[in-house]
N, C-alpha and C. Protein backbone atom coordinates (compact mmCIF):
# COMPACT_ATOMS: atom_id res chain seq x y z
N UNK A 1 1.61 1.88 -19.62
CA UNK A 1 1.40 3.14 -20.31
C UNK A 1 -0.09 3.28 -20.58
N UNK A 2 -0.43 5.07 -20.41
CA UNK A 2 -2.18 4.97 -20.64
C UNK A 2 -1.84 5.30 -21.89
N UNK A 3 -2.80 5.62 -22.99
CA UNK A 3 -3.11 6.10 -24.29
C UNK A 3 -3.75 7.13 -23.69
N UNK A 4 -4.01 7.96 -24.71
CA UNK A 4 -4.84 9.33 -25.07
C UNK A 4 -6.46 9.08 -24.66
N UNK A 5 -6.80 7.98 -24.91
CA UNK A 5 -8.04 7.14 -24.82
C UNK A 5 -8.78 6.69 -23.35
N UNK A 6 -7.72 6.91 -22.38
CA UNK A 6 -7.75 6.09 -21.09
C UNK A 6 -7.74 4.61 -20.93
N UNK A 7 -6.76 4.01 -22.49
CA UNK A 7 -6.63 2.65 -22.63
C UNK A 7 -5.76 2.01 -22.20
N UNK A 8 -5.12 1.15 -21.35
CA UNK A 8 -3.56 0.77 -21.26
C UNK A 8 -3.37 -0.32 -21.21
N UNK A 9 -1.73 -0.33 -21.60
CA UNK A 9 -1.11 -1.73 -22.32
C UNK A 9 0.33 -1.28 -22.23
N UNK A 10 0.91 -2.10 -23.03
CA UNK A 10 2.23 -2.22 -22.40
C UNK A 10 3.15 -2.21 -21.07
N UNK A 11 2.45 -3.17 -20.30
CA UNK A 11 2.91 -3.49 -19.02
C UNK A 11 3.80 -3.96 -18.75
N UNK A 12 4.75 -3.54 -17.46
CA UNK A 12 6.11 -4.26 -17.01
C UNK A 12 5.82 -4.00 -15.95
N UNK A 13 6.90 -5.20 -15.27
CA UNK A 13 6.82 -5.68 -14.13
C UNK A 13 8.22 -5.56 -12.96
N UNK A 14 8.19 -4.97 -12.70
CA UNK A 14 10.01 -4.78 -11.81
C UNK A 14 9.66 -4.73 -10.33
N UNK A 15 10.59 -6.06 -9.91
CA UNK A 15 10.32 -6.55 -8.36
C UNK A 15 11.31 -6.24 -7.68
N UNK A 16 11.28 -5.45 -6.43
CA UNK A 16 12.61 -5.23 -6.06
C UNK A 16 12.01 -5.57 -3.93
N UNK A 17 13.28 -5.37 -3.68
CA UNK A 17 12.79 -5.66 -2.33
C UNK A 17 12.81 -4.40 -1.71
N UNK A 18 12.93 -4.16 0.15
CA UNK A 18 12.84 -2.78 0.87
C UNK A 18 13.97 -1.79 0.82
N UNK A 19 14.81 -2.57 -0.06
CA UNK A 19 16.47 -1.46 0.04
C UNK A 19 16.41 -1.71 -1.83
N UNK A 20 15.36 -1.58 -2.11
CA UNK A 20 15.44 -1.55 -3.68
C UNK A 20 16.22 -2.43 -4.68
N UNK A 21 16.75 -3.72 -3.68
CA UNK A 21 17.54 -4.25 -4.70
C UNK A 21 16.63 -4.97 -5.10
N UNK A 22 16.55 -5.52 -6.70
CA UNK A 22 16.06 -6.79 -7.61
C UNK A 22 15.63 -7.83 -6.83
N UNK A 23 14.62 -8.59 -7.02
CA UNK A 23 13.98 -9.53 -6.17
C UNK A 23 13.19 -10.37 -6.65
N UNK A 24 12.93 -11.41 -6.20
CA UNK A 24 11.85 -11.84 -7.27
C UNK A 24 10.39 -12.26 -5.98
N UNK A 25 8.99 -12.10 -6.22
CA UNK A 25 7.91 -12.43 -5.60
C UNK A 25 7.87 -14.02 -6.41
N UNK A 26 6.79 -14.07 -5.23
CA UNK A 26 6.21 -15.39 -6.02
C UNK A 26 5.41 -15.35 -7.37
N UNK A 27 5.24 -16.25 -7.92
CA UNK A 27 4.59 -15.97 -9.66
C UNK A 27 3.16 -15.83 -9.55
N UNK A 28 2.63 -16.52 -8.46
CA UNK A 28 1.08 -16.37 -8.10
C UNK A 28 0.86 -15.14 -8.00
N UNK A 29 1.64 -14.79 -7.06
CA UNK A 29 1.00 -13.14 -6.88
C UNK A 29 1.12 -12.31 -7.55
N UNK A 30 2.60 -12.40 -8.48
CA UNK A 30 2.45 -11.26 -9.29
C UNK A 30 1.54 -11.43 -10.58
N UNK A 31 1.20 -12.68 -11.09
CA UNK A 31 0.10 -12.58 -12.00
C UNK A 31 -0.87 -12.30 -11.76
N UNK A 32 -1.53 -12.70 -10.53
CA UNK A 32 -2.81 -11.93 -9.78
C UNK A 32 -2.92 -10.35 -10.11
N UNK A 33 -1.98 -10.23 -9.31
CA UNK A 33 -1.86 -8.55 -9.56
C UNK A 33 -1.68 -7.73 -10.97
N UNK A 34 -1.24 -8.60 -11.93
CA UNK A 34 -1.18 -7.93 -13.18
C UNK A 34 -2.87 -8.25 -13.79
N UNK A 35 -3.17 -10.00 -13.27
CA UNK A 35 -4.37 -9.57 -14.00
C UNK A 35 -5.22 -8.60 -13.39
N UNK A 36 -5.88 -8.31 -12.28
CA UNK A 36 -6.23 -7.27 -11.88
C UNK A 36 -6.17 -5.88 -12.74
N UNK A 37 -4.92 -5.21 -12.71
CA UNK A 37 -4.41 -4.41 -13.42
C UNK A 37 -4.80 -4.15 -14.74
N UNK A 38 -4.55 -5.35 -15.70
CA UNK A 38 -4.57 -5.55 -17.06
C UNK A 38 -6.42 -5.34 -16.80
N UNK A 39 -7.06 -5.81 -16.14
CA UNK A 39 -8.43 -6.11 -16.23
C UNK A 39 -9.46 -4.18 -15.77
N UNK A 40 -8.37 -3.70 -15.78
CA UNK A 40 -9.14 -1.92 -15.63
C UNK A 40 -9.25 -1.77 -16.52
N UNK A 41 -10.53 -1.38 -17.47
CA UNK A 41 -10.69 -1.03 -18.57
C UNK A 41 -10.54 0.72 -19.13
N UNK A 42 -11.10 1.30 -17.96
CA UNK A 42 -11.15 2.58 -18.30
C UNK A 42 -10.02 3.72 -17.27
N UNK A 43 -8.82 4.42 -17.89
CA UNK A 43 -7.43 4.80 -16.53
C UNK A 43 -8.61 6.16 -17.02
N UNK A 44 -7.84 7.38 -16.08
CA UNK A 44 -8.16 8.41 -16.20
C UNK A 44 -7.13 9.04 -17.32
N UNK A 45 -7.63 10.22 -17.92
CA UNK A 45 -7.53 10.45 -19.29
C UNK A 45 -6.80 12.42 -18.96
N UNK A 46 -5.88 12.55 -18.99
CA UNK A 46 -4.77 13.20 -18.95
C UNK A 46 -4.54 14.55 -19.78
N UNK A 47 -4.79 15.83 -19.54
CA UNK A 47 -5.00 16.83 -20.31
C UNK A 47 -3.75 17.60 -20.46
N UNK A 48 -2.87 17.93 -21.70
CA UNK A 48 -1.76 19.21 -22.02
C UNK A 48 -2.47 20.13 -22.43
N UNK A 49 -3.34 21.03 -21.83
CA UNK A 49 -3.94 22.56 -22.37
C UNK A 49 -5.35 21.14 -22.90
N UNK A 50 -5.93 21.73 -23.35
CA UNK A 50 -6.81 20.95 -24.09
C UNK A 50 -6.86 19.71 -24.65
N UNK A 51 -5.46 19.27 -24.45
CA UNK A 51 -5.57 18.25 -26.08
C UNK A 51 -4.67 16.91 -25.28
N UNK A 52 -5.55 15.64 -25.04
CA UNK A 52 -5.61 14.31 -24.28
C UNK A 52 -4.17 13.80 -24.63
N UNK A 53 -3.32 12.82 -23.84
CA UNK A 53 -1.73 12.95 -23.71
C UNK A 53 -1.72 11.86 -23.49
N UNK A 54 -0.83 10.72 -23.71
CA UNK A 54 -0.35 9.36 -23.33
C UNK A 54 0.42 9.58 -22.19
N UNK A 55 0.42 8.67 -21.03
CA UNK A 55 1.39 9.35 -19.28
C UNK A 55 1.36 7.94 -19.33
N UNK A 56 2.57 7.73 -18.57
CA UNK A 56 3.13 5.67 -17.64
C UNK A 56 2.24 6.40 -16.81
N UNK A 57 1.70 5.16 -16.05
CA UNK A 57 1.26 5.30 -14.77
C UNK A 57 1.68 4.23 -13.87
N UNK A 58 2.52 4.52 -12.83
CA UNK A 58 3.19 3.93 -11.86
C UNK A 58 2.64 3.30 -10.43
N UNK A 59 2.47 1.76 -10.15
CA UNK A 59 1.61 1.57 -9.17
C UNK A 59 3.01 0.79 -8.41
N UNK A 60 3.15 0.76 -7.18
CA UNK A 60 3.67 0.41 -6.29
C UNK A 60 2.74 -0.66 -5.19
N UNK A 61 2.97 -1.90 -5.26
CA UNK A 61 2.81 -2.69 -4.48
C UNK A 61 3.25 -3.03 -3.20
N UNK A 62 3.00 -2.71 -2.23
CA UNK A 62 4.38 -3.60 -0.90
C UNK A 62 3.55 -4.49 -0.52
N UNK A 63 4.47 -5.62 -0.40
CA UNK A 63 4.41 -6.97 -0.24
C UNK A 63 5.08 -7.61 0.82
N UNK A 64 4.44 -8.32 2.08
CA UNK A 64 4.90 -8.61 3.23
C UNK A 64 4.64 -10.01 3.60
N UNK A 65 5.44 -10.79 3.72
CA UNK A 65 5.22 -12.42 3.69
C UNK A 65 3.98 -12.73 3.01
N UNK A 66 3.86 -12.60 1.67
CA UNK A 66 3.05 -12.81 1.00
C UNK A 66 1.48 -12.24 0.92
N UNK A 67 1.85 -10.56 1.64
CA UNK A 67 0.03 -10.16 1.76
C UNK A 67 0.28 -9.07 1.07
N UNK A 68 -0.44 -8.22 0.53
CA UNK A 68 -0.48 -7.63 -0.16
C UNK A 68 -0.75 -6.06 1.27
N UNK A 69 0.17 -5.56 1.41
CA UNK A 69 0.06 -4.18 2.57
C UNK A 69 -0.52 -2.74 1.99
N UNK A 70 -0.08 -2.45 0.85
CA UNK A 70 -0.34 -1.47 0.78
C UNK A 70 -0.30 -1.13 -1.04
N UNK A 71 -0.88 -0.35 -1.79
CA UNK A 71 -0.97 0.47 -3.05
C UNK A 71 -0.80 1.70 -3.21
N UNK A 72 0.38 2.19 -3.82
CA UNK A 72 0.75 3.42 -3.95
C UNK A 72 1.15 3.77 -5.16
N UNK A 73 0.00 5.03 -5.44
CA UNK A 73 -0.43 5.30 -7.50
C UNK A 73 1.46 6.30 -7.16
């Protein structure tokens, strides 16, 4: 989730495989990838008419024998 601020926190993590079922990656990678993540300091900052808005922001990983293929916001 961003804040109003372009701050974010409250992160989760849901691994699924190519037919969407539940899955699990390896733990290396997905901590990599969260720290990464966790380590953006500044998201972009989200306007209703004038006045700055808290939005999830949704990143999609695909993951292919362990490489990282592709990022999709």
């Amino acid at each position: 989730m961003v804040n109003c601020e372009g701050k974010a926190g409250r992160f989760r993590v849901l691994q699924s495989d190519n037919e969407y079922r539940e899955t699990k990656f390896d733990d290396a990678i997905v901590s990599q990838l969260e720290n990464i993540i966790k380590g953006i300091e500044k998201w972009a900052i989200l306007y209703s008419g004038e006045t700055p808005v808290d939005y999830y922001m949704y990143l999609i990983f695909k993951i292919t024998d362990g490489q990282l293929i592709e990022i999709l916001p």
